[in-house]
C-alpha atoms as a PDB file:
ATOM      1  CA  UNK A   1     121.243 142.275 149.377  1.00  0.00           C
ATOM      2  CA  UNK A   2     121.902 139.383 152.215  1.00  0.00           C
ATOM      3  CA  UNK A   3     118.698 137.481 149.694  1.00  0.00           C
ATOM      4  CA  UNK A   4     120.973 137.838 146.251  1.00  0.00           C
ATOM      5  CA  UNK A   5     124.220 136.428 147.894  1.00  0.00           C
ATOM      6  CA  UNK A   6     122.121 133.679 149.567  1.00  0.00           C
ATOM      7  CA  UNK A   7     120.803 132.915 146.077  1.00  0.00           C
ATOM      8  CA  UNK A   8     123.790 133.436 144.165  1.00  0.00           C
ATOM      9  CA  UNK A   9     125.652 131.089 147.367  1.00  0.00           C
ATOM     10  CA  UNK A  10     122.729 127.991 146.198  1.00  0.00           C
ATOM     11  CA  UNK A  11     123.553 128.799 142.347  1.00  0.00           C
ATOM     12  CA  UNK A  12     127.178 128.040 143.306  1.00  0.00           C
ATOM     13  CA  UNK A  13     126.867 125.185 144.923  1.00  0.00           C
ATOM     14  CA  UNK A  14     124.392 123.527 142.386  1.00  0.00           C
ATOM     15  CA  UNK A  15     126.997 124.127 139.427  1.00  0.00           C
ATOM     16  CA  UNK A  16     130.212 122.964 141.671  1.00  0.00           C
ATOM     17  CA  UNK A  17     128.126 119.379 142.589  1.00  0.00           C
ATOM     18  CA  UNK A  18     128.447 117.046 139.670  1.00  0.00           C
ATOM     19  CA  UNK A  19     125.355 115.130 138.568  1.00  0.00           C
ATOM     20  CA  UNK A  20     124.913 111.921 137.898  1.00  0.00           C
ATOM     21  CA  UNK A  21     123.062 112.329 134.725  1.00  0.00           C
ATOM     22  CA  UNK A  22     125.488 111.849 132.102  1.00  0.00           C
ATOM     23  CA  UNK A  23     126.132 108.063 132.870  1.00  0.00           C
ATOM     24  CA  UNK A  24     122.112 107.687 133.456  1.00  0.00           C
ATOM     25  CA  UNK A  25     121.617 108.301 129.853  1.00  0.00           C
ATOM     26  CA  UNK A  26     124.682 106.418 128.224  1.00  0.00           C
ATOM     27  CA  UNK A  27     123.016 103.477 130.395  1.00  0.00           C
ATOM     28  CA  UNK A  28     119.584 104.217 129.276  1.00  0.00           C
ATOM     29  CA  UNK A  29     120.310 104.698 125.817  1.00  0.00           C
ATOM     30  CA  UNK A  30     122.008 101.322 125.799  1.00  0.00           C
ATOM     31  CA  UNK A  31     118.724  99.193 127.507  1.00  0.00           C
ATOM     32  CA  UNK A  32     116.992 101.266 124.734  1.00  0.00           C
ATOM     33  CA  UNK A  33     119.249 100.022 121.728  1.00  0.00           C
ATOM     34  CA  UNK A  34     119.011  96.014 123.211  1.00  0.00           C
ATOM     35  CA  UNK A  35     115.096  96.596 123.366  1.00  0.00           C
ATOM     36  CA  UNK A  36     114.757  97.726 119.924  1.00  0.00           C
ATOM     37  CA  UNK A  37     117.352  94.873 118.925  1.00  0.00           C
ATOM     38  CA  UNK A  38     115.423  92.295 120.235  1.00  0.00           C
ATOM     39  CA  UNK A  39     111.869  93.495 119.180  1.00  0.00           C
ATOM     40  CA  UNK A  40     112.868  94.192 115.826  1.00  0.00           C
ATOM     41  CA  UNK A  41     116.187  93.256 114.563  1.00  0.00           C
ATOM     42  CA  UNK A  42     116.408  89.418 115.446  1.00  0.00           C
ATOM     43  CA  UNK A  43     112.844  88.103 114.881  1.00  0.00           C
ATOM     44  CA  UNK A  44     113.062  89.819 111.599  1.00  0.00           C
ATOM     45  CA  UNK A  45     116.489  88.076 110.754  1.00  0.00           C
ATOM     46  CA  UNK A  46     115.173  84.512 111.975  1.00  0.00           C
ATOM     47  CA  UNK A  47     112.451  85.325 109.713  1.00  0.00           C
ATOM     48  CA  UNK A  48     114.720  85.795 106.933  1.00  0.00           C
ATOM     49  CA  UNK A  49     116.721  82.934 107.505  1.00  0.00           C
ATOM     50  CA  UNK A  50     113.836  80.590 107.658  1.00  0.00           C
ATOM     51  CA  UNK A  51     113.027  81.902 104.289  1.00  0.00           C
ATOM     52  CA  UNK A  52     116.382  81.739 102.786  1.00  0.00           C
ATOM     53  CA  UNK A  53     116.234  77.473 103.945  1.00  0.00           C
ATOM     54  CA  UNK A  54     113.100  77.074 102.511  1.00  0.00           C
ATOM     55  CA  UNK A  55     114.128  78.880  98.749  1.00  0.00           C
ATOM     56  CA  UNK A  56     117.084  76.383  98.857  1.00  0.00           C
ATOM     57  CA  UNK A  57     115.178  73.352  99.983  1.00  0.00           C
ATOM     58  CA  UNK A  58     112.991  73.702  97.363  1.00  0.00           C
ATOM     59  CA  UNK A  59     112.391  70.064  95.343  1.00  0.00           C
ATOM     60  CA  UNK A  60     110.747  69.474  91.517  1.00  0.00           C
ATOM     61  CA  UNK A  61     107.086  68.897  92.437  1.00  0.00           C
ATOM     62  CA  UNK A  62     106.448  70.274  95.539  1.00  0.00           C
ATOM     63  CA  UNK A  63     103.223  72.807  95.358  1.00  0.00           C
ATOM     64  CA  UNK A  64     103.564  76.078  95.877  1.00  0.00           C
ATOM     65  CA  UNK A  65     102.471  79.659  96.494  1.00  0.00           C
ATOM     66  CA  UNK A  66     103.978  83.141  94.494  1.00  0.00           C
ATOM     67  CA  UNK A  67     104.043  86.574  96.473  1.00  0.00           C
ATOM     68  CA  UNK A  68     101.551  87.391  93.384  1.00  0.00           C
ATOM     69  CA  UNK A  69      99.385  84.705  94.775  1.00  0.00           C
ATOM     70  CA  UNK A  70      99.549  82.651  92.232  1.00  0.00           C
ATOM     71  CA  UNK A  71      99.596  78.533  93.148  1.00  0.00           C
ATOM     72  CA  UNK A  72     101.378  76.023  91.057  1.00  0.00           C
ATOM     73  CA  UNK A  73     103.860  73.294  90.842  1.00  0.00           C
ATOM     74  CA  UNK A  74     107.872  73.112  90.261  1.00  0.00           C
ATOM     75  CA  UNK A  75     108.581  71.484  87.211  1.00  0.00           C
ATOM     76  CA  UNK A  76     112.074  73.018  86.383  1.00  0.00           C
ATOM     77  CA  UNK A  77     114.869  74.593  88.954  1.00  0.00           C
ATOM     78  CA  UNK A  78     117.946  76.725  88.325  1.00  0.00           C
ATOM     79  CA  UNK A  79     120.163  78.554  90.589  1.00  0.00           C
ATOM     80  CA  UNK A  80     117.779  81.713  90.829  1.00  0.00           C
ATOM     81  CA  UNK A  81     114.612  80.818  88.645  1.00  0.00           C
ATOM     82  CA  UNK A  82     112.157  78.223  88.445  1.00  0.00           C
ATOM     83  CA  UNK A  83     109.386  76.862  86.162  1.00  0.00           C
ATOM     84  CA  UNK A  84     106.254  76.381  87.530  1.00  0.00           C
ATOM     85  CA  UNK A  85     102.991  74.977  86.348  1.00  0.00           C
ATOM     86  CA  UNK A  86      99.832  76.582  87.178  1.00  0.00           C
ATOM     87  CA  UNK A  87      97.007  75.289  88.656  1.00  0.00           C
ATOM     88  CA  UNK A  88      93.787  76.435  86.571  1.00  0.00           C
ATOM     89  CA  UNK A  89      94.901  76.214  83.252  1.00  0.00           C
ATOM     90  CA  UNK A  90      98.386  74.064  83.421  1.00  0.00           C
ATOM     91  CA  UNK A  91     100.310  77.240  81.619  1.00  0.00           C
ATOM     92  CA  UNK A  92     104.135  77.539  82.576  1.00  0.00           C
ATOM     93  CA  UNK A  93     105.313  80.166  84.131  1.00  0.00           C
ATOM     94  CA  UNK A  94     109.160  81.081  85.271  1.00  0.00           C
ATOM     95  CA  UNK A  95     109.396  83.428  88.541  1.00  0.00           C
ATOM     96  CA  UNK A  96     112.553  84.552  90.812  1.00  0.00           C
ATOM     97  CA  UNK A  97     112.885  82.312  93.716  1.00  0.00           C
ATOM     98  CA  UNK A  98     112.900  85.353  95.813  1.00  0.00           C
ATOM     99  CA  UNK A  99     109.348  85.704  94.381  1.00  0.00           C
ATOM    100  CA  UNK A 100     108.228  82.353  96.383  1.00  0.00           C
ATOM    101  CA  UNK A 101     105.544  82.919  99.188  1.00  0.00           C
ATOM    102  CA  UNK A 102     105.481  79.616 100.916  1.00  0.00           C
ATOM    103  CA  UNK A 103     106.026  76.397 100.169  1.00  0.00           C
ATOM    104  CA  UNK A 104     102.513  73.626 100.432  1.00  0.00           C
ATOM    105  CA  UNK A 105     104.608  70.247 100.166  1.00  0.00           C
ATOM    106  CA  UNK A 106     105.600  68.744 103.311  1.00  0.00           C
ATOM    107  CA  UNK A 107     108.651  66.472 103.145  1.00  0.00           C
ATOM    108  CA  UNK A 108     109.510  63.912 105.474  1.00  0.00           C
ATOM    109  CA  UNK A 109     112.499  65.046 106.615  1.00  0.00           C
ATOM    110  CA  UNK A 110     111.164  68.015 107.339  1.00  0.00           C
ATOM    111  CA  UNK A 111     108.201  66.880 109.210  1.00  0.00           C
ATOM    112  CA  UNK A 112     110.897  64.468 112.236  1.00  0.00           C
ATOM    113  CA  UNK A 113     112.218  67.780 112.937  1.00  0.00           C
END
């Protein structure tokens, strides 16, 4: 009997001692949440502001490359479209300027920078 009221005594004072636990987690959960932001969240968002400048830089004649692979030159530019001219056979074709790849043509200002 003297064993069960020396284990229940132990049980007692385990539950009445409070544990530092809770505010381990909120802490750890946090470090995890800035981790993931800065492996995935902000290079991906540079990423897509890098491509946003470069759709809205784009110029009449600069050479350039589709997300269908498909290589050609600006000949026409709208607000959300543009005319290109192919390569191989010189047949026009319009596309989505989210469609664009990357563009070939280096401009000046672009190359001070």
């Amino acid at each position: 009997m003297e064993l069960n009221s020396i284990l229940l005594e132990k049980a007692a004072e385990g539950a009445a001692q409070p544990q530092g636990s809770g505010w381990f987690m909120i802490i750890y959960l946090i470090v995890i949440f800035g981790v993931m932001y800065f492996l995935l969240i902000r290079p991906q968002r540079k990423k897509q502001k890098e491509e946003k400048k470069m759709r809205e830089n784009l110029q009449i004649g600069d050479e350039i490359v589709t997300i269908g692979g498909i290589y050609g030159r600006i000949i026409s530019l709208k607000e959300d479209t543009m005319v290109i001219e192919s390569k191989s056979d010189h047949s026009k074709l319009t596309f989505a300027r989210w469609a664009l790849q990357s563009n070939l043509t280096i401009h000046d200002d672009v190359a001070k920078k």
